[in-house]
PDB file of N, CA and C in Angstrom:
ATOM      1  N   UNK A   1      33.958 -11.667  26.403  1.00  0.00           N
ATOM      2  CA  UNK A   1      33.972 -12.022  24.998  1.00  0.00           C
ATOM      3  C   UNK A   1      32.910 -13.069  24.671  1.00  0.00           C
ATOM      4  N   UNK A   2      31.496 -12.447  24.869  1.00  0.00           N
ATOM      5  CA  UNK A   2      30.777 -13.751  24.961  1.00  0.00           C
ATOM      6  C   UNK A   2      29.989 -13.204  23.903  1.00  0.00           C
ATOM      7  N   UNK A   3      29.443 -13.622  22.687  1.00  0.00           N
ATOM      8  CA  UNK A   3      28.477 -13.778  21.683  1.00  0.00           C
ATOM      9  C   UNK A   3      26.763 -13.465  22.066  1.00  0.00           C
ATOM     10  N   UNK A   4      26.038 -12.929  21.321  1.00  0.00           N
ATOM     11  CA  UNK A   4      24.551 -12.052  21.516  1.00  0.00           C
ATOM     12  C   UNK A   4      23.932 -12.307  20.473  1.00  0.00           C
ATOM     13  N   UNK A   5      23.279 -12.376  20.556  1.00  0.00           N
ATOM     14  CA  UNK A   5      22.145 -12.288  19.238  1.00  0.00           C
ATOM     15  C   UNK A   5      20.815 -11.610  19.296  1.00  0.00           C
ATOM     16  N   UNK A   6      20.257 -11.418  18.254  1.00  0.00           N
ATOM     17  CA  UNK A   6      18.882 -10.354  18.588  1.00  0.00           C
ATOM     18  C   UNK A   6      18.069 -11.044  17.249  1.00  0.00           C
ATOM     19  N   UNK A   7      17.058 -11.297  17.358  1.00  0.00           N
ATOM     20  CA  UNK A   7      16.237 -11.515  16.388  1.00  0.00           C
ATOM     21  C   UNK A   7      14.808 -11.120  16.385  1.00  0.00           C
ATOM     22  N   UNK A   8      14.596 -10.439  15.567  1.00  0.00           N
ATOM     23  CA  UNK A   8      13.133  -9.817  15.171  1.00  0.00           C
ATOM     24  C   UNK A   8      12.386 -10.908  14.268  1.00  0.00           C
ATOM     25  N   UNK A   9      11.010  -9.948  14.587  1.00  0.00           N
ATOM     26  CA  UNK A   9      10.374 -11.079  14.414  1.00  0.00           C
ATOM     27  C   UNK A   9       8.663 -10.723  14.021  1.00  0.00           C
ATOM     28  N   UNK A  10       8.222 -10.548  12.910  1.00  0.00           N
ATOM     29  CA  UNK A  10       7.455  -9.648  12.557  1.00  0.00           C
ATOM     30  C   UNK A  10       6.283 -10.613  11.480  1.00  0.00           C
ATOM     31  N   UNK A  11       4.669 -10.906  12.550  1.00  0.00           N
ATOM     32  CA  UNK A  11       3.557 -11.506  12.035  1.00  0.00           C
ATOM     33  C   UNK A  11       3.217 -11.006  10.242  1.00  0.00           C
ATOM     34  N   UNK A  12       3.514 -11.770   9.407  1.00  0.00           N
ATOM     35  CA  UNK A  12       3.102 -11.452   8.326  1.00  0.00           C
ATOM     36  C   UNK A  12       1.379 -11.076   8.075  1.00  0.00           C
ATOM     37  N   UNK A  13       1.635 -10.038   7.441  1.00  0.00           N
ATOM     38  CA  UNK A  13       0.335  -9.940   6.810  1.00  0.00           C
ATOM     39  C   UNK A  13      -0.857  -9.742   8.203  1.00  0.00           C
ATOM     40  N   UNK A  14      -0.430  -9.036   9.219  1.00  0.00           N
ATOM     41  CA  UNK A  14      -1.053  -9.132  10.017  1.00  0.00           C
ATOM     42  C   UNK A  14      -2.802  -8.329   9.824  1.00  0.00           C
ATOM     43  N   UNK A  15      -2.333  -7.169   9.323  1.00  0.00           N
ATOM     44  CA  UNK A  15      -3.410  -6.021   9.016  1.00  0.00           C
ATOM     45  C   UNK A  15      -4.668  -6.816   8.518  1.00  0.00           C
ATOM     46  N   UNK A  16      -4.452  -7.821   7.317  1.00  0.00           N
ATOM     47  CA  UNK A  16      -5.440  -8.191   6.618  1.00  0.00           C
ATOM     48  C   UNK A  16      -5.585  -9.830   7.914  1.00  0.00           C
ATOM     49  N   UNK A  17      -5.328 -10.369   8.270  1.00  0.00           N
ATOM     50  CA  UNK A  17      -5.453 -11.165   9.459  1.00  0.00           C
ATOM     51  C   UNK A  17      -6.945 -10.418  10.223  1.00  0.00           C
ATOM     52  N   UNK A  18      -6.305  -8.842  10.872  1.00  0.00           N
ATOM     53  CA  UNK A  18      -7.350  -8.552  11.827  1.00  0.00           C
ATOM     54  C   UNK A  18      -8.786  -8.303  10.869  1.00  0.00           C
ATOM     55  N   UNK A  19      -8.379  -8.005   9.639  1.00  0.00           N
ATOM     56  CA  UNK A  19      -9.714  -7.252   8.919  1.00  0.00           C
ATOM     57  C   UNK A  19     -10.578  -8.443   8.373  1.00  0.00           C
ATOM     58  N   UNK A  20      -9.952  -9.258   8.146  1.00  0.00           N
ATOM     59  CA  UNK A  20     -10.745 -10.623   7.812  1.00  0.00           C
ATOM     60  C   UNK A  20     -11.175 -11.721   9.189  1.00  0.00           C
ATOM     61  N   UNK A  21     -10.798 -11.524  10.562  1.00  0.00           N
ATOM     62  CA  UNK A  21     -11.345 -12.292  11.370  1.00  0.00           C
ATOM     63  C   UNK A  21     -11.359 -11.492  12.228  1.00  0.00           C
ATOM     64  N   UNK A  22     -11.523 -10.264  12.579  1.00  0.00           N
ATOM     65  CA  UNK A  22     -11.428  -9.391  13.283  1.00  0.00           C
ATOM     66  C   UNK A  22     -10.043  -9.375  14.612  1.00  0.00           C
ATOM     67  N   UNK A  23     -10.323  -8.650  15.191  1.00  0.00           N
ATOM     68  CA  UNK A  23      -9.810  -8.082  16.202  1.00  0.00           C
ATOM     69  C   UNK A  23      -9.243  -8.906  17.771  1.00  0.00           C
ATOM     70  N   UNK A  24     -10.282  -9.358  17.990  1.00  0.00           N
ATOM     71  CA  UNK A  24     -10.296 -10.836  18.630  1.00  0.00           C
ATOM     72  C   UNK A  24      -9.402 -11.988  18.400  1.00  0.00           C
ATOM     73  N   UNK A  25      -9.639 -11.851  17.205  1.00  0.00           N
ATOM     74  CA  UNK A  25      -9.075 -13.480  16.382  1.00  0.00           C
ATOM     75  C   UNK A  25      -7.394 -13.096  16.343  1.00  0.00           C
ATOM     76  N   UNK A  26      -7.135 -11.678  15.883  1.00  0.00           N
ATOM     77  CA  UNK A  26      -5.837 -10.983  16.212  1.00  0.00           C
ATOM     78  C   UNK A  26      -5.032 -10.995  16.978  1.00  0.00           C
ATOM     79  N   UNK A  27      -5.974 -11.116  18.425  1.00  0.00           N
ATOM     80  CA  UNK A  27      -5.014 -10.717  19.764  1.00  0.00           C
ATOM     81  C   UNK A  27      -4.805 -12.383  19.963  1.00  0.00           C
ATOM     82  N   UNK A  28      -5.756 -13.250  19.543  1.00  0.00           N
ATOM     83  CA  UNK A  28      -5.380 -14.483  19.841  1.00  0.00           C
ATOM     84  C   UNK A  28      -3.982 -15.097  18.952  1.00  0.00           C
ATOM     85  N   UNK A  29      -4.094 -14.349  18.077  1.00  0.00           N
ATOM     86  CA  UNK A  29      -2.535 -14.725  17.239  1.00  0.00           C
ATOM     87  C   UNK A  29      -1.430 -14.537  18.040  1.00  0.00           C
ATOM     88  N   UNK A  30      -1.622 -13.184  18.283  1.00  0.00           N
ATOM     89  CA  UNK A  30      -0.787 -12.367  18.922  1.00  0.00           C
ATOM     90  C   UNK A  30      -0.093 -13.907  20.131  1.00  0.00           C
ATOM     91  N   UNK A  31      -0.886 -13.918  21.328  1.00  0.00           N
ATOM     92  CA  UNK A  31      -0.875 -14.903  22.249  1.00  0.00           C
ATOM     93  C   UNK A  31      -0.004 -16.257  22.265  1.00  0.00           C
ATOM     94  N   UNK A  32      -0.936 -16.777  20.412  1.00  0.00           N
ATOM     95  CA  UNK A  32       0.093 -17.857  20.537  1.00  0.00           C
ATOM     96  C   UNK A  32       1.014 -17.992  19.542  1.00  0.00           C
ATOM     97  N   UNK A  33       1.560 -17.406  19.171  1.00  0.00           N
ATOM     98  CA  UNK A  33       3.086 -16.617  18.562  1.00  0.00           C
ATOM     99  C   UNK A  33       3.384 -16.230  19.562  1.00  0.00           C
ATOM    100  N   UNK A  34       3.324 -15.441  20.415  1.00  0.00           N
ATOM    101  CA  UNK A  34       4.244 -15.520  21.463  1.00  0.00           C
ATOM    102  C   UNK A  34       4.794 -16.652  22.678  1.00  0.00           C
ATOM    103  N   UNK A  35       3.662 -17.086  22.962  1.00  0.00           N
ATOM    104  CA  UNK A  35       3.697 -19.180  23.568  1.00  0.00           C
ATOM    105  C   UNK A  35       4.329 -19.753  22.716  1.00  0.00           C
ATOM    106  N   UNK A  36       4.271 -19.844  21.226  1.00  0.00           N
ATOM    107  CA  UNK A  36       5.163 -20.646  19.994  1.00  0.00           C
ATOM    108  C   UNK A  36       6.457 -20.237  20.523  1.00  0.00           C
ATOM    109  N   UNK A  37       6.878 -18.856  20.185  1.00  0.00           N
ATOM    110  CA  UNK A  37       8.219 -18.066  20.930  1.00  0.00           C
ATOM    111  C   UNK A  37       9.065 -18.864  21.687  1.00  0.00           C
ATOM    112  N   UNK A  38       8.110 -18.034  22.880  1.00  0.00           N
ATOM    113  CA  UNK A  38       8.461 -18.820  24.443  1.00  0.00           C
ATOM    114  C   UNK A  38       9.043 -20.352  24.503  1.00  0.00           C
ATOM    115  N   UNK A  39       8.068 -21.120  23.839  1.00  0.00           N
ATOM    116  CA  UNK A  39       8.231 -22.470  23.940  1.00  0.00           C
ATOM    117  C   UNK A  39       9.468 -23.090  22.904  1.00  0.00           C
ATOM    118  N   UNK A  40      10.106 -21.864  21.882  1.00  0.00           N
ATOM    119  CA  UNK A  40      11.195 -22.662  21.225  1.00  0.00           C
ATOM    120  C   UNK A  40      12.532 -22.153  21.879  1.00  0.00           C
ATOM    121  N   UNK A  41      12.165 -21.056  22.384  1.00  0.00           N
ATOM    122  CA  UNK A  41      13.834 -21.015  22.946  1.00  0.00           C
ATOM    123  C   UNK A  41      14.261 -21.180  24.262  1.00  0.00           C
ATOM    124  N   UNK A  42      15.382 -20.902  24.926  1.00  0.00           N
ATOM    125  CA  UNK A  42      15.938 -21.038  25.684  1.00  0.00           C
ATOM    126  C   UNK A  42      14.913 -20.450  27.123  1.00  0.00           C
ATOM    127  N   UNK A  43      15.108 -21.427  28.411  1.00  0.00           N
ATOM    128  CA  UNK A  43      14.483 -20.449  29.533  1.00  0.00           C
ATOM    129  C   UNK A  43      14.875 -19.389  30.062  1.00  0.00           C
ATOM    130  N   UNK A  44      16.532 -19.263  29.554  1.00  0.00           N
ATOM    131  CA  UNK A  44      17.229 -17.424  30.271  1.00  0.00           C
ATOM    132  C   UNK A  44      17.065 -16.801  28.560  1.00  0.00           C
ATOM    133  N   UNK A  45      16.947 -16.849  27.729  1.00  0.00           N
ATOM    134  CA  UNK A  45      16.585 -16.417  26.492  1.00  0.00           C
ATOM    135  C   UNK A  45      14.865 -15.186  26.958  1.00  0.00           C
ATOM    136  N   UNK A  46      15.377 -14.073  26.338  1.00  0.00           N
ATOM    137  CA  UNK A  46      14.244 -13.257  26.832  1.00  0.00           C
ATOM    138  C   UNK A  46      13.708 -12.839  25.176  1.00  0.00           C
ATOM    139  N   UNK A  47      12.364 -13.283  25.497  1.00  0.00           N
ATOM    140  CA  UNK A  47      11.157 -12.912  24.919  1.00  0.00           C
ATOM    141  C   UNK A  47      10.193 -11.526  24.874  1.00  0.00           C
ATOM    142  N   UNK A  48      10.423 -10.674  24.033  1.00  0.00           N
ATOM    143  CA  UNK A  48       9.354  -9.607  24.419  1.00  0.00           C
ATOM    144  C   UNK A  48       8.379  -9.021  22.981  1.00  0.00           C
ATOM    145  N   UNK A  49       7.477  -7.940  22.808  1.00  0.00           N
ATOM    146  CA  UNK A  49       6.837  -7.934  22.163  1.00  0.00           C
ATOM    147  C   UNK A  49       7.162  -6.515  21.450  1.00  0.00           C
ATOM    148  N   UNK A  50       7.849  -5.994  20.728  1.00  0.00           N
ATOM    149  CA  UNK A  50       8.499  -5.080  20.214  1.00  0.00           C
ATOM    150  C   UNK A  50       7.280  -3.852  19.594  1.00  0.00           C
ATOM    151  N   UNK A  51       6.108  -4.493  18.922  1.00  0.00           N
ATOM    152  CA  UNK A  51       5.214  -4.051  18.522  1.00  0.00           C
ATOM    153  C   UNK A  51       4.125  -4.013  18.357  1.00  0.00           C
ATOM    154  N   UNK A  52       3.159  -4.066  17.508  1.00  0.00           N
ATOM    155  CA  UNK A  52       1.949  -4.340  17.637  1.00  0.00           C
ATOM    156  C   UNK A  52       1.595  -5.941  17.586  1.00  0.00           C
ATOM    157  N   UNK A  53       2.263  -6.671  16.429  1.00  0.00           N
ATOM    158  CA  UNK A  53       2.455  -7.558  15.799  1.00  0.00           C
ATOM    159  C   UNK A  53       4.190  -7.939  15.784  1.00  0.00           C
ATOM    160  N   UNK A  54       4.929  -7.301  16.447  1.00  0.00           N
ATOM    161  CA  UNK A  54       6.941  -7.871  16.206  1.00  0.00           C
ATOM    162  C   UNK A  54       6.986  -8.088  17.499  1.00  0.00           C
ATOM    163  N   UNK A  55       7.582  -8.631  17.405  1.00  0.00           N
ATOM    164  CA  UNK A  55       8.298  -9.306  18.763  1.00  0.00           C
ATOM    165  C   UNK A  55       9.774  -9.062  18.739  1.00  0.00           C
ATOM    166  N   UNK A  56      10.841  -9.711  19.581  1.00  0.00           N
ATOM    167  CA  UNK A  56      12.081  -9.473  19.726  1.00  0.00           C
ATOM    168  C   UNK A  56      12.589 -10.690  20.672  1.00  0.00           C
ATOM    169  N   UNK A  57      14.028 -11.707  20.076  1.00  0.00           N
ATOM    170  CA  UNK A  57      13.978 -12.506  21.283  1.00  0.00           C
ATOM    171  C   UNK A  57      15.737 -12.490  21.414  1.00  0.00           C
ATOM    172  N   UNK A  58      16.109 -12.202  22.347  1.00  0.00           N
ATOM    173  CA  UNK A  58      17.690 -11.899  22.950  1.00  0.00           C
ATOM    174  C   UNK A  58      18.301 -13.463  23.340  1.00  0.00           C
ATOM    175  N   UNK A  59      18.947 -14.164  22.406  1.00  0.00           N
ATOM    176  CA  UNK A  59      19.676 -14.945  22.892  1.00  0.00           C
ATOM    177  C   UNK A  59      21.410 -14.668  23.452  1.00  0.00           C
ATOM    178  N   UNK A  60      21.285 -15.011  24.291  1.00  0.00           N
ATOM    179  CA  UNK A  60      22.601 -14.898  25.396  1.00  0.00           C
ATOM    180  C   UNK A  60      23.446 -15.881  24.828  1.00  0.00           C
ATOM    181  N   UNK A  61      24.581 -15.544  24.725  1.00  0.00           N
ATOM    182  CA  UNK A  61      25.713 -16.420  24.714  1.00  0.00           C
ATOM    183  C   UNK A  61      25.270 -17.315  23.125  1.00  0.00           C
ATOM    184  N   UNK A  62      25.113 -16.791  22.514  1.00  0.00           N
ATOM    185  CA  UNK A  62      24.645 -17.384  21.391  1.00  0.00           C
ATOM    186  C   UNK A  62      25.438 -16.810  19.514  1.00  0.00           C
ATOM    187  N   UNK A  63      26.013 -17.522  19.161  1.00  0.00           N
ATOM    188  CA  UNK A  63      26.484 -17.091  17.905  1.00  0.00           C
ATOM    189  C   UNK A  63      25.870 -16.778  16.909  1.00  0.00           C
ATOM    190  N   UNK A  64      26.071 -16.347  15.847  1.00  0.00           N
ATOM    191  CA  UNK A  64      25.224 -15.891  14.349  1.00  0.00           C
ATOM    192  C   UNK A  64      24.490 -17.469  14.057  1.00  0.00           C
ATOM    193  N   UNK A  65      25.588 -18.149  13.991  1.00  0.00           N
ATOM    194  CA  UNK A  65      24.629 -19.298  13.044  1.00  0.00           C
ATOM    195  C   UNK A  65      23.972 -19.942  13.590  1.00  0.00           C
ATOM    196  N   UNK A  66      24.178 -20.092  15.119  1.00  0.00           N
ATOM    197  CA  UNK A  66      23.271 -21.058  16.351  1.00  0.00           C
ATOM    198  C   UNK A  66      21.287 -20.191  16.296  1.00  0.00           C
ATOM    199  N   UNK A  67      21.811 -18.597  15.844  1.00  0.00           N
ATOM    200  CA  UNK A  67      20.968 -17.976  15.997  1.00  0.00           C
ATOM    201  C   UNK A  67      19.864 -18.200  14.741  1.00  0.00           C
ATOM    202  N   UNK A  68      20.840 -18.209  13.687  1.00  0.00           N
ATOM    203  CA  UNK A  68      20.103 -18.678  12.992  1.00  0.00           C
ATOM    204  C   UNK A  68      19.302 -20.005  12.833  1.00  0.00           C
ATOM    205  N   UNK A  69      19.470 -20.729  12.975  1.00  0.00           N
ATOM    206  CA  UNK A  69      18.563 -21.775  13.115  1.00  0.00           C
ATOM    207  C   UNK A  69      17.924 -21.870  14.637  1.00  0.00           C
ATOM    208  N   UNK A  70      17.873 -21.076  15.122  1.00  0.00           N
ATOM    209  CA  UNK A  70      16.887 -20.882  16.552  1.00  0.00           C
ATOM    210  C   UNK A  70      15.336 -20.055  15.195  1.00  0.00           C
ATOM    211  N   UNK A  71      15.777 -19.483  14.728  1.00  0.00           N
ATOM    212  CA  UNK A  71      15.482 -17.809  13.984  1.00  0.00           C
ATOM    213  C   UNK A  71      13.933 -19.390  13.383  1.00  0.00           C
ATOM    214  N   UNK A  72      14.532 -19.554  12.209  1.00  0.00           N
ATOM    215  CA  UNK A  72      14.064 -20.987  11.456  1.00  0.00           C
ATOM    216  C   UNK A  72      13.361 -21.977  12.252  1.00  0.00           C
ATOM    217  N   UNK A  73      13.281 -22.569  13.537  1.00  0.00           N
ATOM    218  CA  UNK A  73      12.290 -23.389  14.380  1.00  0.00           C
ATOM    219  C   UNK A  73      12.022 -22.205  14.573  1.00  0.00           C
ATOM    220  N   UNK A  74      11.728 -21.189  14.761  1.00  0.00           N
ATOM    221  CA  UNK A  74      10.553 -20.272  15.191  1.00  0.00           C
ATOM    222  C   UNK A  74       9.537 -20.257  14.525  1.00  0.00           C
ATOM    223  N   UNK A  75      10.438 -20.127  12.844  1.00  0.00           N
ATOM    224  CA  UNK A  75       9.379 -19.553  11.739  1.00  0.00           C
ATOM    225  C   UNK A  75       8.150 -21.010  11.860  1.00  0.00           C
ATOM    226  N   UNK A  76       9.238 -21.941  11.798  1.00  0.00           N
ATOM    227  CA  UNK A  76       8.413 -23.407  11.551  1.00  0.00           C
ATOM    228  C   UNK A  76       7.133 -23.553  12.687  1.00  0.00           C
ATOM    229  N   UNK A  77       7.745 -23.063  13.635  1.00  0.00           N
ATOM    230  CA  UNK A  77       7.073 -23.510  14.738  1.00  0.00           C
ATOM    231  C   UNK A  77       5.150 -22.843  14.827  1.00  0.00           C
ATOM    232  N   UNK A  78       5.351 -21.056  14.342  1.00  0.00           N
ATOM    233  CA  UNK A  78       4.435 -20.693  13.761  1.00  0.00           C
ATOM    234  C   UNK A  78       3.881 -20.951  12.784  1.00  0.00           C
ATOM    235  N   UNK A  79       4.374 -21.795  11.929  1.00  0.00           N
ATOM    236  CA  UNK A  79       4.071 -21.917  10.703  1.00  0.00           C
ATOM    237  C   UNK A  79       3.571 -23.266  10.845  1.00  0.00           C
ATOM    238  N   UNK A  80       3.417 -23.620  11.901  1.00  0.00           N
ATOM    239  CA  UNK A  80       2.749 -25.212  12.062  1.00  0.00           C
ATOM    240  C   UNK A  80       1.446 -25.016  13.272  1.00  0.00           C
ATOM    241  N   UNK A  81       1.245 -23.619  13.483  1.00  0.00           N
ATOM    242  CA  UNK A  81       0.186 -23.629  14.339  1.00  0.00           C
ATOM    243  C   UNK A  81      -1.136 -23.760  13.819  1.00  0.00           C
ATOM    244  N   UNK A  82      -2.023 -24.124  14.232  1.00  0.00           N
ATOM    245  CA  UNK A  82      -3.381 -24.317  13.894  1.00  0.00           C
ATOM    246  C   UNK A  82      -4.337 -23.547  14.396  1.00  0.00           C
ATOM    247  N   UNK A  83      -5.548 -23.147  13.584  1.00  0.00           N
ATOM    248  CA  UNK A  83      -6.405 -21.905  14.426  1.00  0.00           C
ATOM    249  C   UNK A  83      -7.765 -22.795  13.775  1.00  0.00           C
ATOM    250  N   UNK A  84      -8.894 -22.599  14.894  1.00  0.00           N
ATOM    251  CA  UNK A  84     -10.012 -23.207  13.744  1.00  0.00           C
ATOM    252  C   UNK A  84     -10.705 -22.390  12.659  1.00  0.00           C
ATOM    253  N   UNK A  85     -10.330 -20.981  13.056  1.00  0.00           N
ATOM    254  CA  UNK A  85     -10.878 -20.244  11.398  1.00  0.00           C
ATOM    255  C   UNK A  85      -9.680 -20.595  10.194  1.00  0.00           C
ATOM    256  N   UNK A  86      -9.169 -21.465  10.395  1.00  0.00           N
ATOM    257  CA  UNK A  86      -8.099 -21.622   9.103  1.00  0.00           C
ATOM    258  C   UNK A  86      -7.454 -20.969   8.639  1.00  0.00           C
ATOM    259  N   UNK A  87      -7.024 -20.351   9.594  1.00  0.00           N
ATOM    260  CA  UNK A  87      -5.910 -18.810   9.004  1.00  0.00           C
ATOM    261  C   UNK A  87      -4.357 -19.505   9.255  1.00  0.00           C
ATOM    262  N   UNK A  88      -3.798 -19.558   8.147  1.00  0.00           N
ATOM    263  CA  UNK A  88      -2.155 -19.620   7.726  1.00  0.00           C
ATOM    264  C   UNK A  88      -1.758 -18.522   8.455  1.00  0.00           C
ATOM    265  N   UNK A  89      -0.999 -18.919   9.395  1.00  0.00           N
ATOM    266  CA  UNK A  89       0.101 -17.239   9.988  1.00  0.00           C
ATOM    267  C   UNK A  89       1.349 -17.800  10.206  1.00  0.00           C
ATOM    268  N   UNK A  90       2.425 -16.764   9.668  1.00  0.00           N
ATOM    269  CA  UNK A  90       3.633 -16.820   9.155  1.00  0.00           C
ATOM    270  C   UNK A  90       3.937 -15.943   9.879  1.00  0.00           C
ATOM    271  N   UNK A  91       5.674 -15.567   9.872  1.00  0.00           N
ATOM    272  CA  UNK A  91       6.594 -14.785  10.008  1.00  0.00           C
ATOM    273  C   UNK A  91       8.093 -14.897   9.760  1.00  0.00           C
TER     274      UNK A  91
END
């Protein structure tokens, strides 16, 4: 009887991201949104990459609302990264 959570997790606006700094600049998003990820949750918490641009992160033993605010330092956490072409990236 132990609690799960699943949260998706999907780079806004990615398309126009690659077309305005190309392709390169893309996969480097990619990279650190997923290190952002990695680095907010749990170490038995599994991290993977669902899509081109979505990800997916499985918290264990974890309730709706704990999840939710895991969900929220994620967004923040991307949402506080810095790139030197000055690209805002969200999710």
């Amino acid at each position: 009887n132990r609690s799960m959570s699943l949260i998706m997790i999907d780079i806004d606006n990615f398309k126009a991201i690659n077309d305005r700094f190309g392709h390169l600049f893309g996969d480097k998003v990619i990279r650190r949104v997923a290190d952002a990820i990695r680095g907010t949750v749990r170490h038995d918490d599994v991290v993977g990459r669902y899509g081109g641009e979505e990800f997916i992160v499985v918290l264990s033993n974890t309730p709706r609302d704990v999840a939710k605010d895991v969900a929220e330092k994620i967004r923040r956490t991307v949402e506080d990264l810095h790139f030197d072409e000055n690209a805002k990236i969200t999710v």
